[in-house]
C-alpha atoms as a PDB file:
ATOM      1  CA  UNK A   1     -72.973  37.205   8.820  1.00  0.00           C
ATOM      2  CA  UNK A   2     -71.892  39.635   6.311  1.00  0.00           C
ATOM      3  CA  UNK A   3     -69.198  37.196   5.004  1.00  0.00           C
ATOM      4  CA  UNK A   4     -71.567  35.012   3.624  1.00  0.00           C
ATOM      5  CA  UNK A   5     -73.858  37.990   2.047  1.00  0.00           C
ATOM      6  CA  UNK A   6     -70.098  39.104   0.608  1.00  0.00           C
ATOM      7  CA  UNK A   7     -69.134  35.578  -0.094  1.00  0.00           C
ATOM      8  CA  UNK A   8     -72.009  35.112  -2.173  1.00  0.00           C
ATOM      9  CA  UNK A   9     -72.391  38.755  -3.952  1.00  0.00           C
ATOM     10  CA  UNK A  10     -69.252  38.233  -5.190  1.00  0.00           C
ATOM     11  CA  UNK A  11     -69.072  34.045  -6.049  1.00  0.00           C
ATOM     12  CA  UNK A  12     -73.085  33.964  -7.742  1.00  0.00           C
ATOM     13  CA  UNK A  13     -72.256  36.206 -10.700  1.00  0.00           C
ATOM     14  CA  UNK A  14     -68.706  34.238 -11.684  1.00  0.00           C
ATOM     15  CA  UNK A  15     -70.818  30.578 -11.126  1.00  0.00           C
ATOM     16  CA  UNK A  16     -73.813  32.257 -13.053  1.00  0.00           C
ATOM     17  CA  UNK A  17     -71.117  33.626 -16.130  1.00  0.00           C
ATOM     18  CA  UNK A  18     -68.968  30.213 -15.633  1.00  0.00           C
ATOM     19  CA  UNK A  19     -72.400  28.551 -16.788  1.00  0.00           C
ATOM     20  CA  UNK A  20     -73.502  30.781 -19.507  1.00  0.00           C
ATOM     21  CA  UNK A  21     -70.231  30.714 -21.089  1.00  0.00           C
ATOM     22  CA  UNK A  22     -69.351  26.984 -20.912  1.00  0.00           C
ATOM     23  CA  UNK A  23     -69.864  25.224 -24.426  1.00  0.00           C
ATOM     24  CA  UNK A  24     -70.738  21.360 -24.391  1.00  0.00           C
ATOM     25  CA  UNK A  25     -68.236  18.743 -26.228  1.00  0.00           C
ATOM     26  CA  UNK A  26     -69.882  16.975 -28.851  1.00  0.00           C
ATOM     27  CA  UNK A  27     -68.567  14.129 -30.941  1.00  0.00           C
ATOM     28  CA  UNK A  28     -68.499  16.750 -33.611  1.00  0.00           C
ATOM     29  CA  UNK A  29     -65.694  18.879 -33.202  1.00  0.00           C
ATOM     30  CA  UNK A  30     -65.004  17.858 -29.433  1.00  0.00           C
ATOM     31  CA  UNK A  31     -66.343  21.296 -28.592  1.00  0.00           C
ATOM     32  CA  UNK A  32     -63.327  23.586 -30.190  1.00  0.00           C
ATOM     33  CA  UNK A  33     -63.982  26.124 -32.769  1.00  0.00           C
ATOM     34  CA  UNK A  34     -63.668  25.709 -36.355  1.00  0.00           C
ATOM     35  CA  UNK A  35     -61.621  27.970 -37.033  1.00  0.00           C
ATOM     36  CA  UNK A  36     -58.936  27.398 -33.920  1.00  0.00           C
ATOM     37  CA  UNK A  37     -55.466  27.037 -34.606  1.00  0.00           C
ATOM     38  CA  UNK A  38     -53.502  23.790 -34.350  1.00  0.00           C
ATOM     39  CA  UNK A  39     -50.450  24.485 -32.632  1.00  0.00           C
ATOM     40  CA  UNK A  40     -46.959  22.579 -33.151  1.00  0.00           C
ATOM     41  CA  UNK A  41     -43.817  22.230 -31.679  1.00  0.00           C
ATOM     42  CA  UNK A  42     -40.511  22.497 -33.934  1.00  0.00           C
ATOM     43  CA  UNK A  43     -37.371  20.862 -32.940  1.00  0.00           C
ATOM     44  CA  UNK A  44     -34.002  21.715 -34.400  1.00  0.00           C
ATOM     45  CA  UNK A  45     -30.604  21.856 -34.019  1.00  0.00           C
ATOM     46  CA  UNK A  46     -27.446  23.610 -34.193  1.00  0.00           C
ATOM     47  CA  UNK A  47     -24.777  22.280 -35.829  1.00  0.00           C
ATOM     48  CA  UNK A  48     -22.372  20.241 -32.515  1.00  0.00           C
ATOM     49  CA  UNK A  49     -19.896  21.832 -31.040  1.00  0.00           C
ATOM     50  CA  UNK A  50     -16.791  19.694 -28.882  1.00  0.00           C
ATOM     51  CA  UNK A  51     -16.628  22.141 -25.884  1.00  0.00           C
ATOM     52  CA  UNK A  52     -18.460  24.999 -24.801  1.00  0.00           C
ATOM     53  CA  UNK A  53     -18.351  26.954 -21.322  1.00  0.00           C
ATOM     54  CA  UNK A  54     -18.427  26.069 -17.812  1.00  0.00           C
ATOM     55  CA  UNK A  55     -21.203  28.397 -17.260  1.00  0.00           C
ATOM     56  CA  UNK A  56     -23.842  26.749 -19.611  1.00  0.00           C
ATOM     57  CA  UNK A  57     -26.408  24.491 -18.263  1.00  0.00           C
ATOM     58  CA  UNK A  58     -26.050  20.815 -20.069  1.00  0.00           C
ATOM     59  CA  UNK A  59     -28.867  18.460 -19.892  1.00  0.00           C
ATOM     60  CA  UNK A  60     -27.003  14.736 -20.117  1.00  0.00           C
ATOM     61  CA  UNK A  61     -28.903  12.880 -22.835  1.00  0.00           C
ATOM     62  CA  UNK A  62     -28.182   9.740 -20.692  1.00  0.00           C
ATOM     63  CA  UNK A  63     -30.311  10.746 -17.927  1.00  0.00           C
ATOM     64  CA  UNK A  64     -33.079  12.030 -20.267  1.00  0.00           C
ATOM     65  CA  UNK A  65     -36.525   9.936 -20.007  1.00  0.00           C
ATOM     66  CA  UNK A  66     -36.785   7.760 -23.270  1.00  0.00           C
ATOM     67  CA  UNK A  67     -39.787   9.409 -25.077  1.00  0.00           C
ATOM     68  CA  UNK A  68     -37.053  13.083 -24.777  1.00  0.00           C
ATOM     69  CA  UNK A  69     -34.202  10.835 -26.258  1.00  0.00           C
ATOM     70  CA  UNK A  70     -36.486   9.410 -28.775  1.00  0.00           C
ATOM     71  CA  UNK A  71     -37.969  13.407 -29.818  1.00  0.00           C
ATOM     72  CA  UNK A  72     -34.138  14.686 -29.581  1.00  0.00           C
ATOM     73  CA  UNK A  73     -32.755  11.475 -32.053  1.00  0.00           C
ATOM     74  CA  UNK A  74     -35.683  12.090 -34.370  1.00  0.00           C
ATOM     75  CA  UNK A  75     -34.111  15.781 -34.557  1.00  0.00           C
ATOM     76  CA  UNK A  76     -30.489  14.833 -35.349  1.00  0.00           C
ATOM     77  CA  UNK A  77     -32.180  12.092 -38.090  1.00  0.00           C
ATOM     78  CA  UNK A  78     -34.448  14.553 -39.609  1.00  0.00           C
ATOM     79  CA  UNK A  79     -32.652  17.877 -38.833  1.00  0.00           C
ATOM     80  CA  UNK A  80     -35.821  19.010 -37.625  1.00  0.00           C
ATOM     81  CA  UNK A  81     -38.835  17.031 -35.891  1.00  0.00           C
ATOM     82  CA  UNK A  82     -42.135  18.367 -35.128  1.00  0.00           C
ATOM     83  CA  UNK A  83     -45.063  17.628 -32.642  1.00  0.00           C
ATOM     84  CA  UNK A  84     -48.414  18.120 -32.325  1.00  0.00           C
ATOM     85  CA  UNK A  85     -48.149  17.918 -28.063  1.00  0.00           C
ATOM     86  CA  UNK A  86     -45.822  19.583 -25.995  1.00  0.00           C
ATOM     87  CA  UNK A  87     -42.246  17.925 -26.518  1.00  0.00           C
ATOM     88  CA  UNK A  88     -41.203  15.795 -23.412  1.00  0.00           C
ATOM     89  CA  UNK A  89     -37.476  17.182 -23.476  1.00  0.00           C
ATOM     90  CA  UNK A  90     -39.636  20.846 -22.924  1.00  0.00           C
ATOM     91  CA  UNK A  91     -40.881  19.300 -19.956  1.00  0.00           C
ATOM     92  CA  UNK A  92     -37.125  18.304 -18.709  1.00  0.00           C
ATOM     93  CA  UNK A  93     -36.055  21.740 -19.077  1.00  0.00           C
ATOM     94  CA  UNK A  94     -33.624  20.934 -21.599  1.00  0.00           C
ATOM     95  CA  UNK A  95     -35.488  23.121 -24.433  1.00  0.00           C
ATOM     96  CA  UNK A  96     -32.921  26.120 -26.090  1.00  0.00           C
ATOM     97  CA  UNK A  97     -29.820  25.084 -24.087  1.00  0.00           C
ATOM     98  CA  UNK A  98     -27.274  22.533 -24.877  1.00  0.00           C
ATOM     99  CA  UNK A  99     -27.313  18.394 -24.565  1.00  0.00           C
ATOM    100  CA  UNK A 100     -24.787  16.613 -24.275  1.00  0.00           C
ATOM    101  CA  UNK A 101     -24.401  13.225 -26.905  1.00  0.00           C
ATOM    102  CA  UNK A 102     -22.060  11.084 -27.603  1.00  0.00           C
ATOM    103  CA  UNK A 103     -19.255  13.548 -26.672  1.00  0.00           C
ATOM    104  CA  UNK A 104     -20.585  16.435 -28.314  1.00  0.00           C
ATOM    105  CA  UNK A 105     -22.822  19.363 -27.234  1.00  0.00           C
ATOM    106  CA  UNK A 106     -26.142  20.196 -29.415  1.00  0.00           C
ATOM    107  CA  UNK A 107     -27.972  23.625 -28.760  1.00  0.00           C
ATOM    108  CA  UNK A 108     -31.609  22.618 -29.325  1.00  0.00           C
ATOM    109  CA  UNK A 109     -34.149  25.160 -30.115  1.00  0.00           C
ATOM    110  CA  UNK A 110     -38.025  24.239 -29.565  1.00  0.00           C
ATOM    111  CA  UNK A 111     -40.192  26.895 -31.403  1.00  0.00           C
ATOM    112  CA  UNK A 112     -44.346  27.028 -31.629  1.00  0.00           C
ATOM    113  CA  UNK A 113     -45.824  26.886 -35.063  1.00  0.00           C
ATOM    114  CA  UNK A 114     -49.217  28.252 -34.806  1.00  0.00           C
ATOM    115  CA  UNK A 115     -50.415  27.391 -38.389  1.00  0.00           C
END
């Protein structure tokens, strides 16, 4: 019996503050503030390296999905590639450690710009 009273003391004031707080998505603005920052994701590179230790994690870029080989060519071709959604070599685990491609090793760095 004085679960429930407890149970729903304690539950009616976060449902009553989950509703009073909770905006509504229009078509205008999709419900985010105006003045919200736009976060992206930089990828770059060191320069390659031909060995490294035995110690340091490798991601194969081989066995990488293809949208994380795609993001991690686009970083060799541009020297630096950025995206608006989280990177999908982040995702692998493969973010500020080392891949291995075509026979050499790449550190690759994944930063946030929040601007």
């Amino acid at each position: 019996m004085y679960r429930r009273t407890l149970l729903v003391g304690c539950l009616l004031p976060v449902a009553v503050a989950g509703c009073l707080g909770a905006r509504v998505a229009s078509d205008e603005g999709a419900g985010v503030p105006e003045n919200a920052l736009q976060e992206a994701y930089i990828l770059d590179l060191e320069p390659p390296e031909n060995s490294i230790d035995e110690d340091e994690p490798v991601c194969e870029f081989n066995e990488l999905p293809d949208a994380a080989q795609h993001e991690f060519e686009q970083t060799i071709e541009d020297g630096e590639h950025r995206v608006e959604e989280t990177p999908v070599i982040r995702q692998r685990g493969c973010h500020n450690g080392y891949i291995e491609y075509e026979g050499s090793y790449y550190w690759l760095r994944i930063s946030v710009d929040s601007g």
